[in-house]
N, C-alpha and C. Protein backbone atom coordinates (compact mmCIF):
# COMPACT_ATOMS: atom_id res chain seq x y z
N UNK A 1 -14.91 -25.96 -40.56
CA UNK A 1 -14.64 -24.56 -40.33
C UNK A 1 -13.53 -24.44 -39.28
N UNK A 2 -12.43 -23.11 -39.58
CA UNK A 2 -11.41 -23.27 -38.58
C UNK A 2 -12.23 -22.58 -37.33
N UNK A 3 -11.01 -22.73 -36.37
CA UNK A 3 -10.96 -22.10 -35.09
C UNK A 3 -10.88 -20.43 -35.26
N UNK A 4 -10.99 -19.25 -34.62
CA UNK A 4 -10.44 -18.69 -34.75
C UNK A 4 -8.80 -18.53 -34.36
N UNK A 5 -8.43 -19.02 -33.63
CA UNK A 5 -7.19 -19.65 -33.36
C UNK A 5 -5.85 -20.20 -33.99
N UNK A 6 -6.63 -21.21 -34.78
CA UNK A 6 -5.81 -21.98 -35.72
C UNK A 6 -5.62 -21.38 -37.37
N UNK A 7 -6.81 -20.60 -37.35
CA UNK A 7 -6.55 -19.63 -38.41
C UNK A 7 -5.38 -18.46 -38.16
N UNK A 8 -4.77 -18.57 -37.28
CA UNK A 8 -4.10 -17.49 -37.19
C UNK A 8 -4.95 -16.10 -36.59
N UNK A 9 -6.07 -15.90 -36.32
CA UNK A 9 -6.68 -14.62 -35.72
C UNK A 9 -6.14 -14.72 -34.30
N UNK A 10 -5.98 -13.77 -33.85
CA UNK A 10 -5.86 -13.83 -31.79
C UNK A 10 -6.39 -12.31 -31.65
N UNK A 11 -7.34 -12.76 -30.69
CA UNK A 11 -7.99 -11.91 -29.79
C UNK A 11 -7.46 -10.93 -28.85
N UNK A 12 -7.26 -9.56 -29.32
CA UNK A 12 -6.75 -8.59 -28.44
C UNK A 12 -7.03 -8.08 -27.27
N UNK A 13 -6.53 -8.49 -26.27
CA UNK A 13 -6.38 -8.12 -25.33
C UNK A 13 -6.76 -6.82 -24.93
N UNK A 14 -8.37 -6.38 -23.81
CA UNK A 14 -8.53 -4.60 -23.72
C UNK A 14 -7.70 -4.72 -22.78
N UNK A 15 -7.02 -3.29 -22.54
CA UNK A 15 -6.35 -3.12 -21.84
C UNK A 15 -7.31 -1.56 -20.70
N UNK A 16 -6.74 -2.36 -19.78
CA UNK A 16 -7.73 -1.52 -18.44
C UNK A 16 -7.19 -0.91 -17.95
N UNK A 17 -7.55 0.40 -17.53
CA UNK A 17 -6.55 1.38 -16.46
C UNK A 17 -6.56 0.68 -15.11
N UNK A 18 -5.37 0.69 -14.97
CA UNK A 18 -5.49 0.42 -13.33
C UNK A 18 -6.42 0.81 -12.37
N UNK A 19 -6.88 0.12 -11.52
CA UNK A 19 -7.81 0.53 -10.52
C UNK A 19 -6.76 0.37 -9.22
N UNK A 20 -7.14 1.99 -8.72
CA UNK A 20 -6.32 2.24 -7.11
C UNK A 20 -6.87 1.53 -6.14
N UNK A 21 -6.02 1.11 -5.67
CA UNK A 21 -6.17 0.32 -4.19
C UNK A 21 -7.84 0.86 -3.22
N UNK A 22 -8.59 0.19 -2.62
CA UNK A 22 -9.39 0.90 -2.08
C UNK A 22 -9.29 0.03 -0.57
N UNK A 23 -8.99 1.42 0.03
CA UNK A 23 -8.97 1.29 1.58
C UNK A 23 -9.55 0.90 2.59
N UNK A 24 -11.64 1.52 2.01
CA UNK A 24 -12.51 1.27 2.98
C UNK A 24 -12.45 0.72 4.03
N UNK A 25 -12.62 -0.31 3.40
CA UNK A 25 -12.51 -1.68 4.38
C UNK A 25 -11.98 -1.72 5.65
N UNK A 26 -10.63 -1.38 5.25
CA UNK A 26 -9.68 -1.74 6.28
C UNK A 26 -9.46 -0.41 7.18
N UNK A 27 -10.15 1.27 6.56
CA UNK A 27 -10.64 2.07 7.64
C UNK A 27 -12.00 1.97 8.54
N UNK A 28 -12.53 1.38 8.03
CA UNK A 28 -14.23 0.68 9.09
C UNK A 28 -13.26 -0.14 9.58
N UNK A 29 -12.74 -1.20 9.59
CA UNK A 29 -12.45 -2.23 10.70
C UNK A 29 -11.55 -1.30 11.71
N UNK A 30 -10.78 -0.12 11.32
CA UNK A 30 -10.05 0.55 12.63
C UNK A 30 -10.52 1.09 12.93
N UNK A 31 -11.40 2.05 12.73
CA UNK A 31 -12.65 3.07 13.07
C UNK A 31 -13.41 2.01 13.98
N UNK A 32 -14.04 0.98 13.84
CA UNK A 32 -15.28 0.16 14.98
C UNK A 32 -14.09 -0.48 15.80
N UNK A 33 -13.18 -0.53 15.94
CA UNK A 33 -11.84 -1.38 16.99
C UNK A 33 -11.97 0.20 17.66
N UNK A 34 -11.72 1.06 17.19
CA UNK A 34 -11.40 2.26 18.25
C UNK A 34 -12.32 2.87 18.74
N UNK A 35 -13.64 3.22 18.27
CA UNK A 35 -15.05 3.63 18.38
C UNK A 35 -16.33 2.97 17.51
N UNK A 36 -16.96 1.92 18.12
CA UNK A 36 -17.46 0.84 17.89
C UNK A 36 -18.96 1.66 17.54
N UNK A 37 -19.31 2.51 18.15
CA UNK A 37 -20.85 3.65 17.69
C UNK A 37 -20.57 4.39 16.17
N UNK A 38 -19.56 4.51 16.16
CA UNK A 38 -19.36 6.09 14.76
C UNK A 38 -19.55 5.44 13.38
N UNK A 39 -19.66 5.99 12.71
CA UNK A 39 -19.72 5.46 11.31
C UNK A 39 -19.20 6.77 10.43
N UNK A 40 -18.86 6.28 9.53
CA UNK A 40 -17.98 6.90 8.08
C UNK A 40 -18.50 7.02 7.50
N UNK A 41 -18.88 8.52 6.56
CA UNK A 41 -19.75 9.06 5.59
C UNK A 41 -18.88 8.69 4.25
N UNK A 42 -19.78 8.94 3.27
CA UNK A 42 -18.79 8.33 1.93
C UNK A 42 -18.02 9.54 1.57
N UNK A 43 -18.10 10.70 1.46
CA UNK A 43 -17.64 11.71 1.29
C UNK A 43 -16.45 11.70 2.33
N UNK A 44 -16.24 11.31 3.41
CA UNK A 44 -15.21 10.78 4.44
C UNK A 44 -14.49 9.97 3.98
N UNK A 45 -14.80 9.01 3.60
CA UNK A 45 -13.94 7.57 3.14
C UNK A 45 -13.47 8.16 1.90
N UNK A 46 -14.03 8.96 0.96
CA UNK A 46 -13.58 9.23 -0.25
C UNK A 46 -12.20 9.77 0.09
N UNK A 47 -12.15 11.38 0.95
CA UNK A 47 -11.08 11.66 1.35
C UNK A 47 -10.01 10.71 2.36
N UNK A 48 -10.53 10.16 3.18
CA UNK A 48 -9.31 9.25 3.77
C UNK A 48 -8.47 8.16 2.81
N UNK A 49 -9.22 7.79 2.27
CA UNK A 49 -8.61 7.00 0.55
C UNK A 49 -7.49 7.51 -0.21
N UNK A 50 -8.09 8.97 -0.33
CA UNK A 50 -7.14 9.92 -1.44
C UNK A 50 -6.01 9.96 -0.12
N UNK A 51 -6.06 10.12 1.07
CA UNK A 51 -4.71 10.54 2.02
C UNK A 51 -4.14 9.29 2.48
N UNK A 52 -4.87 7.84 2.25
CA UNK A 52 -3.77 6.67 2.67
C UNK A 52 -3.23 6.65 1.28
N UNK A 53 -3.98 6.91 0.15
CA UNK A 53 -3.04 6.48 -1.17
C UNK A 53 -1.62 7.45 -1.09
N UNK A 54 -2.04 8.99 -1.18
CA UNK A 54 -0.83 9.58 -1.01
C UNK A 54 -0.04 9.43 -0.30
N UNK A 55 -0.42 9.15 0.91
CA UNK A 55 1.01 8.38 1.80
C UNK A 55 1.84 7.46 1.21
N UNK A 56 0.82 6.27 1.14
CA UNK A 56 1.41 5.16 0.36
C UNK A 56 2.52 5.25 -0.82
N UNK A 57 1.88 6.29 -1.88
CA UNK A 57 2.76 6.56 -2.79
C UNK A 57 4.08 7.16 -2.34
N UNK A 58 4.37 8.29 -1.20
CA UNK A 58 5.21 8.87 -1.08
C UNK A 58 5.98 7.98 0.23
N UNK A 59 5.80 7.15 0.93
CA UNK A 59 6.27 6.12 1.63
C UNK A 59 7.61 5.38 0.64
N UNK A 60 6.64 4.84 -0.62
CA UNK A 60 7.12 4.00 -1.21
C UNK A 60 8.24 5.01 -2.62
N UNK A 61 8.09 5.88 -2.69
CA UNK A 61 8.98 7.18 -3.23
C UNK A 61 10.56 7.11 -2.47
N UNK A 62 9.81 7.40 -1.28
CA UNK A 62 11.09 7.56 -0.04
C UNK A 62 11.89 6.26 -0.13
N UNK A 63 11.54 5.00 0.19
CA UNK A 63 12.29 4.00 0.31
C UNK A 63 12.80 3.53 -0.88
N UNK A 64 12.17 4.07 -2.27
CA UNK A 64 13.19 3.21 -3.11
C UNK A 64 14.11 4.46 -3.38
N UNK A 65 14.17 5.58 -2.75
CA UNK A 65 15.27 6.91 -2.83
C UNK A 65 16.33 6.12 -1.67
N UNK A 66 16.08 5.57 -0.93
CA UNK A 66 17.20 5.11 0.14
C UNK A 66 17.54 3.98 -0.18
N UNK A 67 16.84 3.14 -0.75
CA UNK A 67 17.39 2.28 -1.45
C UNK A 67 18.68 2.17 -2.53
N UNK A 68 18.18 3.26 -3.26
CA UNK A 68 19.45 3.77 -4.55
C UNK A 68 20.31 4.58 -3.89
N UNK A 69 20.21 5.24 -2.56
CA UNK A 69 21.46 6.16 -2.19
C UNK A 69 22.07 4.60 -1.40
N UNK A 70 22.02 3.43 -1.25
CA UNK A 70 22.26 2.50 -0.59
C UNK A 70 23.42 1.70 -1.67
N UNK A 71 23.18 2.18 -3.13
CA UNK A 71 23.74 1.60 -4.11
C UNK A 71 22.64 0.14 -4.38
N UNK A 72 21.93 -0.23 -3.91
CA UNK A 72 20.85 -1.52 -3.91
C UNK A 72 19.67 -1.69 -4.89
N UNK A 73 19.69 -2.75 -5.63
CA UNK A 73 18.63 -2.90 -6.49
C UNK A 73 17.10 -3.50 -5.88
N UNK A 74 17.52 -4.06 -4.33
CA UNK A 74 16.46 -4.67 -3.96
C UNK A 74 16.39 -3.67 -2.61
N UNK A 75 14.80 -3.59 -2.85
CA UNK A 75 14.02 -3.11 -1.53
C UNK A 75 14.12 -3.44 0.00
N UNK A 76 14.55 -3.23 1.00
CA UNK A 76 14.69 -4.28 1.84
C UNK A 76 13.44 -3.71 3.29
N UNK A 77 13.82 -4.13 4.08
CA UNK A 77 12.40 -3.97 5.33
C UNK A 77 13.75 -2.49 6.36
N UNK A 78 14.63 -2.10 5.95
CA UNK A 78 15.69 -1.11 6.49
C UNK A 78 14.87 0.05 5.60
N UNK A 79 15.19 0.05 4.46
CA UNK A 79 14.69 0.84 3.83
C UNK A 79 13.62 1.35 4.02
N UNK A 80 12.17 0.68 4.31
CA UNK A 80 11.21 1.14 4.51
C UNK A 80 11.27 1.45 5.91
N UNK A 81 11.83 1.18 6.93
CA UNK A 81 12.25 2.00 8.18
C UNK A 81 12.35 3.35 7.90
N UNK A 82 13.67 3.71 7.31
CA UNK A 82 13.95 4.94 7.29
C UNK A 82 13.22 5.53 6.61
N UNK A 83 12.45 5.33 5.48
CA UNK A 83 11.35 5.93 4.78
C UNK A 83 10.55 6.77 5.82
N UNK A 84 10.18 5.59 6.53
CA UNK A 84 9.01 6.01 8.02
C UNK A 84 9.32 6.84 8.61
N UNK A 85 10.91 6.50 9.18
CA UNK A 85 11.07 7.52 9.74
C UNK A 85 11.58 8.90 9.45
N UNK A 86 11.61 9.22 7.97
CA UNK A 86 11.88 10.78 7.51
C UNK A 86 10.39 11.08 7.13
N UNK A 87 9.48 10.23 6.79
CA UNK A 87 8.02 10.73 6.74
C UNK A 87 7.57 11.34 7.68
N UNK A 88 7.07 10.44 8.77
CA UNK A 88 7.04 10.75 9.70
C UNK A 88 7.24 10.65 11.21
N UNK A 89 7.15 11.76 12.10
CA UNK A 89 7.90 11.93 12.99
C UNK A 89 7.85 11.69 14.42
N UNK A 90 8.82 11.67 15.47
CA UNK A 90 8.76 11.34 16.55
C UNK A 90 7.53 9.78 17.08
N UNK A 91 7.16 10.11 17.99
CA UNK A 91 6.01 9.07 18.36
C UNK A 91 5.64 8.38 17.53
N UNK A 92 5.04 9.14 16.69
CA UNK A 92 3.65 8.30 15.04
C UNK A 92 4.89 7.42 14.52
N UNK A 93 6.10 8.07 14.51
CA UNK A 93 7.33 6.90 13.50
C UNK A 93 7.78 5.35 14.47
N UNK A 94 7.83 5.87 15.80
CA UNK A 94 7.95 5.13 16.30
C UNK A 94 7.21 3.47 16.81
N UNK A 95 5.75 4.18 16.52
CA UNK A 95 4.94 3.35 16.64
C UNK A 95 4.55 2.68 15.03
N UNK A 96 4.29 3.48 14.59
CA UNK A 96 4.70 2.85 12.67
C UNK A 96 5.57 2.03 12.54
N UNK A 97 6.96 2.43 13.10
CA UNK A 97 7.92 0.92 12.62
C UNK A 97 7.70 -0.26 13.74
N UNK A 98 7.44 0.11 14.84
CA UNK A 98 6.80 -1.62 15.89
C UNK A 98 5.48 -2.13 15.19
N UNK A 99 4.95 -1.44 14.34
CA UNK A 99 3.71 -2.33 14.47
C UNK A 99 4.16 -3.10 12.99
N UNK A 100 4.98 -2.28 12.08
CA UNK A 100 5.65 -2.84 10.80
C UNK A 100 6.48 -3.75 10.92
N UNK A 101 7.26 -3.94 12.00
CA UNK A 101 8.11 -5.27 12.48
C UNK A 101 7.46 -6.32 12.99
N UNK A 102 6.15 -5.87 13.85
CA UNK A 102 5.53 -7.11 14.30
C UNK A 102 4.90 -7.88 13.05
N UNK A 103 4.55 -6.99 11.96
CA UNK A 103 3.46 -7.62 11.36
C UNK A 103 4.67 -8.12 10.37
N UNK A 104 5.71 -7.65 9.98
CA UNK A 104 6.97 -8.66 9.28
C UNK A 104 6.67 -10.30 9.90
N UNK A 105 7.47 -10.48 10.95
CA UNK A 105 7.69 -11.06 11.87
C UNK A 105 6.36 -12.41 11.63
N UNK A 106 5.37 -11.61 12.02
CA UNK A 106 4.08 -12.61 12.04
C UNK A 106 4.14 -13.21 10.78
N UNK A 107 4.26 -12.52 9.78
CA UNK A 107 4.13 -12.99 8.40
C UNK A 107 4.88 -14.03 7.97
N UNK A 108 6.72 -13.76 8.27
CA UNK A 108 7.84 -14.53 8.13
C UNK A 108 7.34 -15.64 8.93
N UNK A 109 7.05 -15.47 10.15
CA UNK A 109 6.60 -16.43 10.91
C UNK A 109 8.05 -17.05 11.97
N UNK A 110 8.95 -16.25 12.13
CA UNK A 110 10.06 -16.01 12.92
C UNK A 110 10.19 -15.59 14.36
């Protein structure tokens, strides 16, 4: 008896909707670093989820728009600077791009 394989059949592939990024996690570990008593309701986390994704999405909107006004096919770590900093403003940008350079940096290992 054949394979199904060697008979020529192949097995189709389901195809899955993407599943969005989930944040949790990594809002409990900043939440107990900054206030080590509090805890996060799920109805909380649900919404902080939906507002890091939308950032995220519109972060990453912004920088590949400065990217193409750059004439550039590749993304670079400038780009996502200025992203930050037309997102958002004063202080919060400022501290957004040091902690985005350090954690470059650590990564590159430079």
């Amino acid at each position: 008896m054949e394979t199904p394989a060697a008979a020529g059949i192949t097995k189709r592939k389901s195809s899955k909707a993407r599943k969005t990024p989930e944040w949790s996690s990594y809002l409990i570990k900043v939440s107990k670093k900054n206030a080590p008593s509090t805890s996060i309701s799920k109805d909380t986390m649900i919404l902080l989820n939906s507002i890091v994704d939308d950032f995220q999405k519109r972060l990453i909107a912004s920088a590949v728009d400065m990217s193409t006004m750059d004439k550039k096919t590749t993304l670079k770590a400038r780009h996502a600077q200025a992203a930050t900093n037309t997102l958002l403003s004063g202080e919060l940008a400022r501290l957004a791009v040091s902690a985005g350079t350090r954690a470059s940096t650590l990564f590159c290992g430079a």
